[in-house]
Protein backbone atom coordinates (compact mmCIF):
# COMPACT_ATOMS: atom_id res chain seq x y z
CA UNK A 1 -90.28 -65.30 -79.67
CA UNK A 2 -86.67 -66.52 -78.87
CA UNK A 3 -85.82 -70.15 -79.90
CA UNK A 4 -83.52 -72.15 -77.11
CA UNK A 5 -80.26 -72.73 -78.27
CA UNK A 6 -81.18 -76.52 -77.83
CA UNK A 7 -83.73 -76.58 -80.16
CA UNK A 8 -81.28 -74.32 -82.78
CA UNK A 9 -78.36 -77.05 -82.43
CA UNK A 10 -81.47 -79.54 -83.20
CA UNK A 11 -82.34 -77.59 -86.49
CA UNK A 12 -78.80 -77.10 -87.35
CA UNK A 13 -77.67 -80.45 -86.98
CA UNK A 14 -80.95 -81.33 -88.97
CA UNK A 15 -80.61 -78.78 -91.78
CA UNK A 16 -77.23 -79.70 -92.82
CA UNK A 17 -78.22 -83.67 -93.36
CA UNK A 18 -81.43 -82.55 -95.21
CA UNK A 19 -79.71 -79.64 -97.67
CA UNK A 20 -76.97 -82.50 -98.29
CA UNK A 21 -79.65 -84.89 -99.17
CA UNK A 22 -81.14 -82.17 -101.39
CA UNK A 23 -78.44 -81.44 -102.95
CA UNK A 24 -77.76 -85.34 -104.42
CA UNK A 25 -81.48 -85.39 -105.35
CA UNK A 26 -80.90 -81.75 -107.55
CA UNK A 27 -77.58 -83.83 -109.01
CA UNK A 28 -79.84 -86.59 -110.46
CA UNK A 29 -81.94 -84.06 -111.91
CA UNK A 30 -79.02 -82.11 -113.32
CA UNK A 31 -76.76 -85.01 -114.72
CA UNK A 32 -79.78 -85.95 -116.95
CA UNK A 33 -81.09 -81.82 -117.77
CA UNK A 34 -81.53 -82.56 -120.64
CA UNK A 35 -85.14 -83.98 -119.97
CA UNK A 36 -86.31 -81.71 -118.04
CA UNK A 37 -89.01 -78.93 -118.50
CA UNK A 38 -88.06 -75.30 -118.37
CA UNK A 39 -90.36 -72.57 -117.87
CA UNK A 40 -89.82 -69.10 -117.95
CA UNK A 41 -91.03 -67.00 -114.95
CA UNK A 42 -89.62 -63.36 -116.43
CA UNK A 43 -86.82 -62.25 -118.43
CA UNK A 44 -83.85 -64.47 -117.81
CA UNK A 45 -85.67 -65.89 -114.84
CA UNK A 46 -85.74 -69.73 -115.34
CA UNK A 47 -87.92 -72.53 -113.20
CA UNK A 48 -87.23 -76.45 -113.92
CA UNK A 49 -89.15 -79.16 -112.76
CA UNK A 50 -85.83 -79.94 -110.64
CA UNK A 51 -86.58 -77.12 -108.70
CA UNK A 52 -90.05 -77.86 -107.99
CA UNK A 53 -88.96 -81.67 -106.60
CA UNK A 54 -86.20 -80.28 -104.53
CA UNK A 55 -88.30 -77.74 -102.43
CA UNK A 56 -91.00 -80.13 -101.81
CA UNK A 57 -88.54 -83.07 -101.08
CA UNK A 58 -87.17 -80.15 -98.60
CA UNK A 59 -90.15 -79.12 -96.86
CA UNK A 60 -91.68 -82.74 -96.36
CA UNK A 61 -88.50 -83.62 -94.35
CA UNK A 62 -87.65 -80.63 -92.42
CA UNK A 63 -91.67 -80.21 -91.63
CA UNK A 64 -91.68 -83.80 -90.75
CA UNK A 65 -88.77 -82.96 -87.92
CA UNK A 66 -90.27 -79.50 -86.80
CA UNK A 67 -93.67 -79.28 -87.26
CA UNK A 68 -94.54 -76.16 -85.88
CA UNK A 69 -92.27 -73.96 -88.32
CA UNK A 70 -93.24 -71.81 -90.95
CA UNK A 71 -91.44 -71.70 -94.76
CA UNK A 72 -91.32 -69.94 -97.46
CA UNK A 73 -89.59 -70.99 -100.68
CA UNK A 74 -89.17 -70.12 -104.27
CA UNK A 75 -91.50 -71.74 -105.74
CA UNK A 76 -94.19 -72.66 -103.71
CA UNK A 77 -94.38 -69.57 -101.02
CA UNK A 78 -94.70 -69.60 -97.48
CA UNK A 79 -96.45 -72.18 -95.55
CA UNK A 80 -97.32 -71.81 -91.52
CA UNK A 81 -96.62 -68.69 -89.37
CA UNK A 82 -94.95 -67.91 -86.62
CA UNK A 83 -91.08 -66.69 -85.65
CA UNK A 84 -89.03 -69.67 -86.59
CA UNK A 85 -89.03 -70.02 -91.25
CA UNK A 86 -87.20 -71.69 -93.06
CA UNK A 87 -86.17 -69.77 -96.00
CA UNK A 88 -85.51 -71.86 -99.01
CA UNK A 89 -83.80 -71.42 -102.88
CA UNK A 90 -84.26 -75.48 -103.93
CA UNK A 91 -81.54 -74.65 -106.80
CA UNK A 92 -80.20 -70.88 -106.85
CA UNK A 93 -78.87 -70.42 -109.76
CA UNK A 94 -81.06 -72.38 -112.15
CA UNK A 95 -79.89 -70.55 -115.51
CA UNK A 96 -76.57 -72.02 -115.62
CA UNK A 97 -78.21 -75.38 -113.78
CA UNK A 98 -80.28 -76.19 -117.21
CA UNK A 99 -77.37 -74.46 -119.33
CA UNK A 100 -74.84 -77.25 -117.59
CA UNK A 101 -72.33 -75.21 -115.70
CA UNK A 102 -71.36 -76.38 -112.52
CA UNK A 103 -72.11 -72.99 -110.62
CA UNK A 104 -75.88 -73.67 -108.84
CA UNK A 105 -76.57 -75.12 -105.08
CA UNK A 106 -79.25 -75.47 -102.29
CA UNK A 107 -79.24 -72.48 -100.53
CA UNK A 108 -81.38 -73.10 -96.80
CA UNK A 109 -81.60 -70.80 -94.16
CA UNK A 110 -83.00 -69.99 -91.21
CA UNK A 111 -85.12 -66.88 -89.80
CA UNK A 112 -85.74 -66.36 -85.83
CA UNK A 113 -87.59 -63.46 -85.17
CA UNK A 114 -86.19 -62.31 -88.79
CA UNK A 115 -82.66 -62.66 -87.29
CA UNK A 116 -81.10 -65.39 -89.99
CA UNK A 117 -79.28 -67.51 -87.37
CA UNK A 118 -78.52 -70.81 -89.31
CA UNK A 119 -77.63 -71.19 -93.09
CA UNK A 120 -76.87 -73.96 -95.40
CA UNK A 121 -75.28 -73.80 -98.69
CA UNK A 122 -74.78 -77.62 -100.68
CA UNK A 123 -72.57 -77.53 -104.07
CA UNK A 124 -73.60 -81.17 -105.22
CA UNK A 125 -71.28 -80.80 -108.58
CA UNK A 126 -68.16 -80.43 -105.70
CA UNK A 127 -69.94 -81.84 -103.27
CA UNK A 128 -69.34 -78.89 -100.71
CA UNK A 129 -71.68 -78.42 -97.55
CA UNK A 130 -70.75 -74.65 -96.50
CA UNK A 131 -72.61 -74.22 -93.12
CA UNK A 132 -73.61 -71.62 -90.21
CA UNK A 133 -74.84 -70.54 -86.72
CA UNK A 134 -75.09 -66.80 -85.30
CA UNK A 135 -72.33 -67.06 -82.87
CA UNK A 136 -70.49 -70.19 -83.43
CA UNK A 137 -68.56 -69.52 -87.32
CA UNK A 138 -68.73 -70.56 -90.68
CA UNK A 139 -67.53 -73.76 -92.20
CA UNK A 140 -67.11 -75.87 -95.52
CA UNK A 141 -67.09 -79.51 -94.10
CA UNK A 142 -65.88 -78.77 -91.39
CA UNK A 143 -63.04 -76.42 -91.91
CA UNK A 144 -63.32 -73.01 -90.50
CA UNK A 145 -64.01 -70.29 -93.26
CA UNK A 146 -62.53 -66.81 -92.57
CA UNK A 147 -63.51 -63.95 -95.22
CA UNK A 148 -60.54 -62.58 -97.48
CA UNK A 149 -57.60 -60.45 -96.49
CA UNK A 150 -57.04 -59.34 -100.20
CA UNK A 151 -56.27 -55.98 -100.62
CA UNK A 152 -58.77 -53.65 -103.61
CA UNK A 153 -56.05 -54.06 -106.14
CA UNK A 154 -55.94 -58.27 -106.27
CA UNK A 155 -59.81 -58.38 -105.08
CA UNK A 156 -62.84 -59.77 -107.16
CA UNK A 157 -66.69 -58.95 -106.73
CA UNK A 158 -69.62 -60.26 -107.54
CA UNK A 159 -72.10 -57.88 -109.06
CA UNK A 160 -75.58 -59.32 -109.07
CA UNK A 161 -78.07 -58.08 -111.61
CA UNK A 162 -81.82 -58.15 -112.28
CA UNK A 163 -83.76 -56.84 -115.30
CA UNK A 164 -86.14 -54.47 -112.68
CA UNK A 165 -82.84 -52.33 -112.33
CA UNK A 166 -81.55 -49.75 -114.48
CA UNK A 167 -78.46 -51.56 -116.19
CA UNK A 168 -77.18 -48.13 -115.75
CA UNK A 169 -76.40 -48.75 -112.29
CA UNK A 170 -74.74 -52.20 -112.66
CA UNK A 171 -72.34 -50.12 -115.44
CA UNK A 172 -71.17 -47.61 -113.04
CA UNK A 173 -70.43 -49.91 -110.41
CA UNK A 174 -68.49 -51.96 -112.05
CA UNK A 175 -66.66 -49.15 -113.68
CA UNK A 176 -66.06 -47.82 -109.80
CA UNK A 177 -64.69 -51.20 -109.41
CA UNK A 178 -62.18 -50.97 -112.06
CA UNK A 179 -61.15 -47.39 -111.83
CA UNK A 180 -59.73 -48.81 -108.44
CA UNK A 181 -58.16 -51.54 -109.63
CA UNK A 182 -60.54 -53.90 -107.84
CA UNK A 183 -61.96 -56.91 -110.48
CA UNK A 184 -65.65 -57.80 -111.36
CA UNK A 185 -67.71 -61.02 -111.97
CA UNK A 186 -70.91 -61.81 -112.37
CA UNK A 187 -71.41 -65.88 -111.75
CA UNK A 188 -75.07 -66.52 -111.80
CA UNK A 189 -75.88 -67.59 -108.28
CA UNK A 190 -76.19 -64.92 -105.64
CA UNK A 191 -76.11 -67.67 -103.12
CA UNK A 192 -72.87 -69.97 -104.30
CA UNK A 193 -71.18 -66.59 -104.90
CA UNK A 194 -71.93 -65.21 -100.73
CA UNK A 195 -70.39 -69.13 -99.66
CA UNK A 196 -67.66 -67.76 -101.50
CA UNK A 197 -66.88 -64.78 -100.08
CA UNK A 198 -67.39 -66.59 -96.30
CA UNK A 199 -64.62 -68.87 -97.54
CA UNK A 200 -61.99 -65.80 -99.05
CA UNK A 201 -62.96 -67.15 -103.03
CA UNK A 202 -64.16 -63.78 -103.59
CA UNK A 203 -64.09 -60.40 -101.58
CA UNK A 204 -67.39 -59.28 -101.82
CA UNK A 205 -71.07 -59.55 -103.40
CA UNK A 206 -73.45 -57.03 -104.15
CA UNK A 207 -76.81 -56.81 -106.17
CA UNK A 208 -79.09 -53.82 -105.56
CA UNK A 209 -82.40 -55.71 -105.33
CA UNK A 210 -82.95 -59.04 -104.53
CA UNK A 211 -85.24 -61.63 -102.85
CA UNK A 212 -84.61 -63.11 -99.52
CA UNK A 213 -84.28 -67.13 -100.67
CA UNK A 214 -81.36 -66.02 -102.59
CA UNK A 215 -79.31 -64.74 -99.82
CA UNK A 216 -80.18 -65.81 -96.65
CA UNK A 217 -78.25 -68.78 -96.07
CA UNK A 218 -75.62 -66.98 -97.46
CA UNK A 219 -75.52 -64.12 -95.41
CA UNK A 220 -75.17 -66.40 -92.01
CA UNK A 221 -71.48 -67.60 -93.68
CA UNK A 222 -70.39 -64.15 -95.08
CA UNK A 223 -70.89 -62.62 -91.24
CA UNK A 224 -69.77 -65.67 -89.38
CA UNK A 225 -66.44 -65.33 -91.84
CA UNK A 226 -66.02 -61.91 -90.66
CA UNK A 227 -67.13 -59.98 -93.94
CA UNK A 228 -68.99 -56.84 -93.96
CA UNK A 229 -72.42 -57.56 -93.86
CA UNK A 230 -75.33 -55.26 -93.99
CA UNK A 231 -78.90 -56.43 -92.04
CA UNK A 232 -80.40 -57.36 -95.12
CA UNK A 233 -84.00 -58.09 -92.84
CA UNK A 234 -83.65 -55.07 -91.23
CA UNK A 235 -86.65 -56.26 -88.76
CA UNK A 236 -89.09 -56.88 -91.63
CA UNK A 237 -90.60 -60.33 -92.52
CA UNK A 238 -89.07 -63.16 -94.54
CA UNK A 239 -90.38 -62.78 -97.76
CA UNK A 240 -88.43 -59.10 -97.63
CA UNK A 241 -86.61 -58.32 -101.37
CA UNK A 242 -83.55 -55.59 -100.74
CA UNK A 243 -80.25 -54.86 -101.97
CA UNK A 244 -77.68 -57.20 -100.58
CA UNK A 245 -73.78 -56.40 -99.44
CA UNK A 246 -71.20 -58.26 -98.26
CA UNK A 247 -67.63 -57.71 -98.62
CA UNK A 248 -64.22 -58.35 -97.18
CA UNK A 249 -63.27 -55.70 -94.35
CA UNK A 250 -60.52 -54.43 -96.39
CA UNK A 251 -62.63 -54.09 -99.57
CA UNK A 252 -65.92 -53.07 -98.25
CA UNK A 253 -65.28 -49.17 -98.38
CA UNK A 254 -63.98 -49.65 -101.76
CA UNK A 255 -67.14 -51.34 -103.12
CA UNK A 256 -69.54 -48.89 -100.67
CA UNK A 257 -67.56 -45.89 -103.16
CA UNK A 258 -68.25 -47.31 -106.17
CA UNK A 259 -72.10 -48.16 -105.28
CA UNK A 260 -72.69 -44.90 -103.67
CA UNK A 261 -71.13 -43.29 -107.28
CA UNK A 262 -73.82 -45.17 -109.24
CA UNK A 263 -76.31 -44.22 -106.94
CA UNK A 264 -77.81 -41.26 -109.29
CA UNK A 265 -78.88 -44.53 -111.26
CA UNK A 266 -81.10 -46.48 -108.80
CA UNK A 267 -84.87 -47.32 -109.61
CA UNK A 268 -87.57 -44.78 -108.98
């Protein structure tokens, strides 16, 4: 199915009031984290009651405005069917959320015919609203983002890690990195860290396997910045998990050399 541009303007107008609102709820729950409950889900994978609260607050007010669309989110799957989901990460980066530093958002976006055409990023600490459309740019309230013009030598990455991957592989990509002069990070919040790239904080992101709440939003603002951006969906459905790149024109074939070094490394 297609989706009139009408009734994306409606969504995206829509989204970016509701992932705002979300955002000040996930605030309350952070400035008193203290009380919350934390659960672990895996190894270094955390879920908080916060993040529970958030995606339902989401769901009941973006259902009660469209109806007919499907979502899936973090924690409670996908609901409906259908071309048009909303793809949802209530608080990405919830291990430094409960550890109290200030690098987490609401990361929202949106899937037409797998095609992510809108996404919404909210950084409630900074109170940032970093959103997208397929065709029409990438903004942080309001003013335009463009991706990075940083050359290798004064560029940073994000390198994304999971415990399924050989830590091998991380290792030798970030030692590709350095051996050409090109700096590393690793932040904690695959989604905060692809807003940053759309707005030239950081030159590129990377994590070899990854699930599609984390970067969906996020990959609208890298491409709509004009960074590098492979087709994460690739024409498969939204609950797809893959590796995720984005990167900064002039540093994309530098970090494509140091992946494709550490490629000897990837998981069986």
């Amino acid at each position: 199915m297609s989706l009139p541009e009408a009734d994306i303007h409606a969504r995206h107008e829509a989204g970016a009031r509701i992932v705002r609102e979300a955002g000040l709820v996930a605030l309350r729950h952070f400035e008193r984290r203290g009380e919350l409950e934390v659960e672990a889900k895996g190894l270094q994978d955390f879920v908080s009651v916060a993040d529970r609260a958030v995606e339902r607050m989401l769901v009941d007010r973006l259902l009660a405005e469209f109806p007919a669309d499907a979502f899936l989110g973090e924690e409670h799957g996908q609901a409906g069917s259908g071309g048009v989901c909303w793809v949802i990460d209530p608080i990405d980066g919830t291990s430094n959320f409960v550890r109290g530093i200030s690098f987490w958002c609401v990361s929202v976006g949106l899937l037409v015919d797998n095609v992510p055409v809108l996404g919404f990023i909210h950084d409630p600490v900074r109170d940032e609203l970093f959103a997208a459309r397929r065709g029409h740019g990438a903004f942080c309230d309001g003013r335009r983002m463009r991706a990075s013009q940083a050359e290798p030598p004064a560029a940073r990455v994000n390198l994304g890690f999971s415990f399924g991957e050989d830590p091998r592989r991380f290792a030798e990509t970030m030692r590709g990195l350095l051996a050409r002069g090109t700096e590393f990070c690793r932040l904690g919040s695959a989604a905060m860290a692809l807003a940053c790239v759309a707005d030239g904080r950081l030159e590129g992101f990377w994590q070899p396997r990854i699930k599609s709440w984390d970067v969906c939003a996020g990959l609208v603002l890298a491409a709509e910045s004009g960074a590098v951006v492979d087709d994460f969906f690739a024409g498969e459905g939204p609950a797809r998990q893959a590796a995720c790149f984005a990167a900064s024109p002039r540093v994309a074939p530098v970090l494509r050399a140091a992946i494709a070094e550490a490629a000897p490394y990837r998981r069986a």
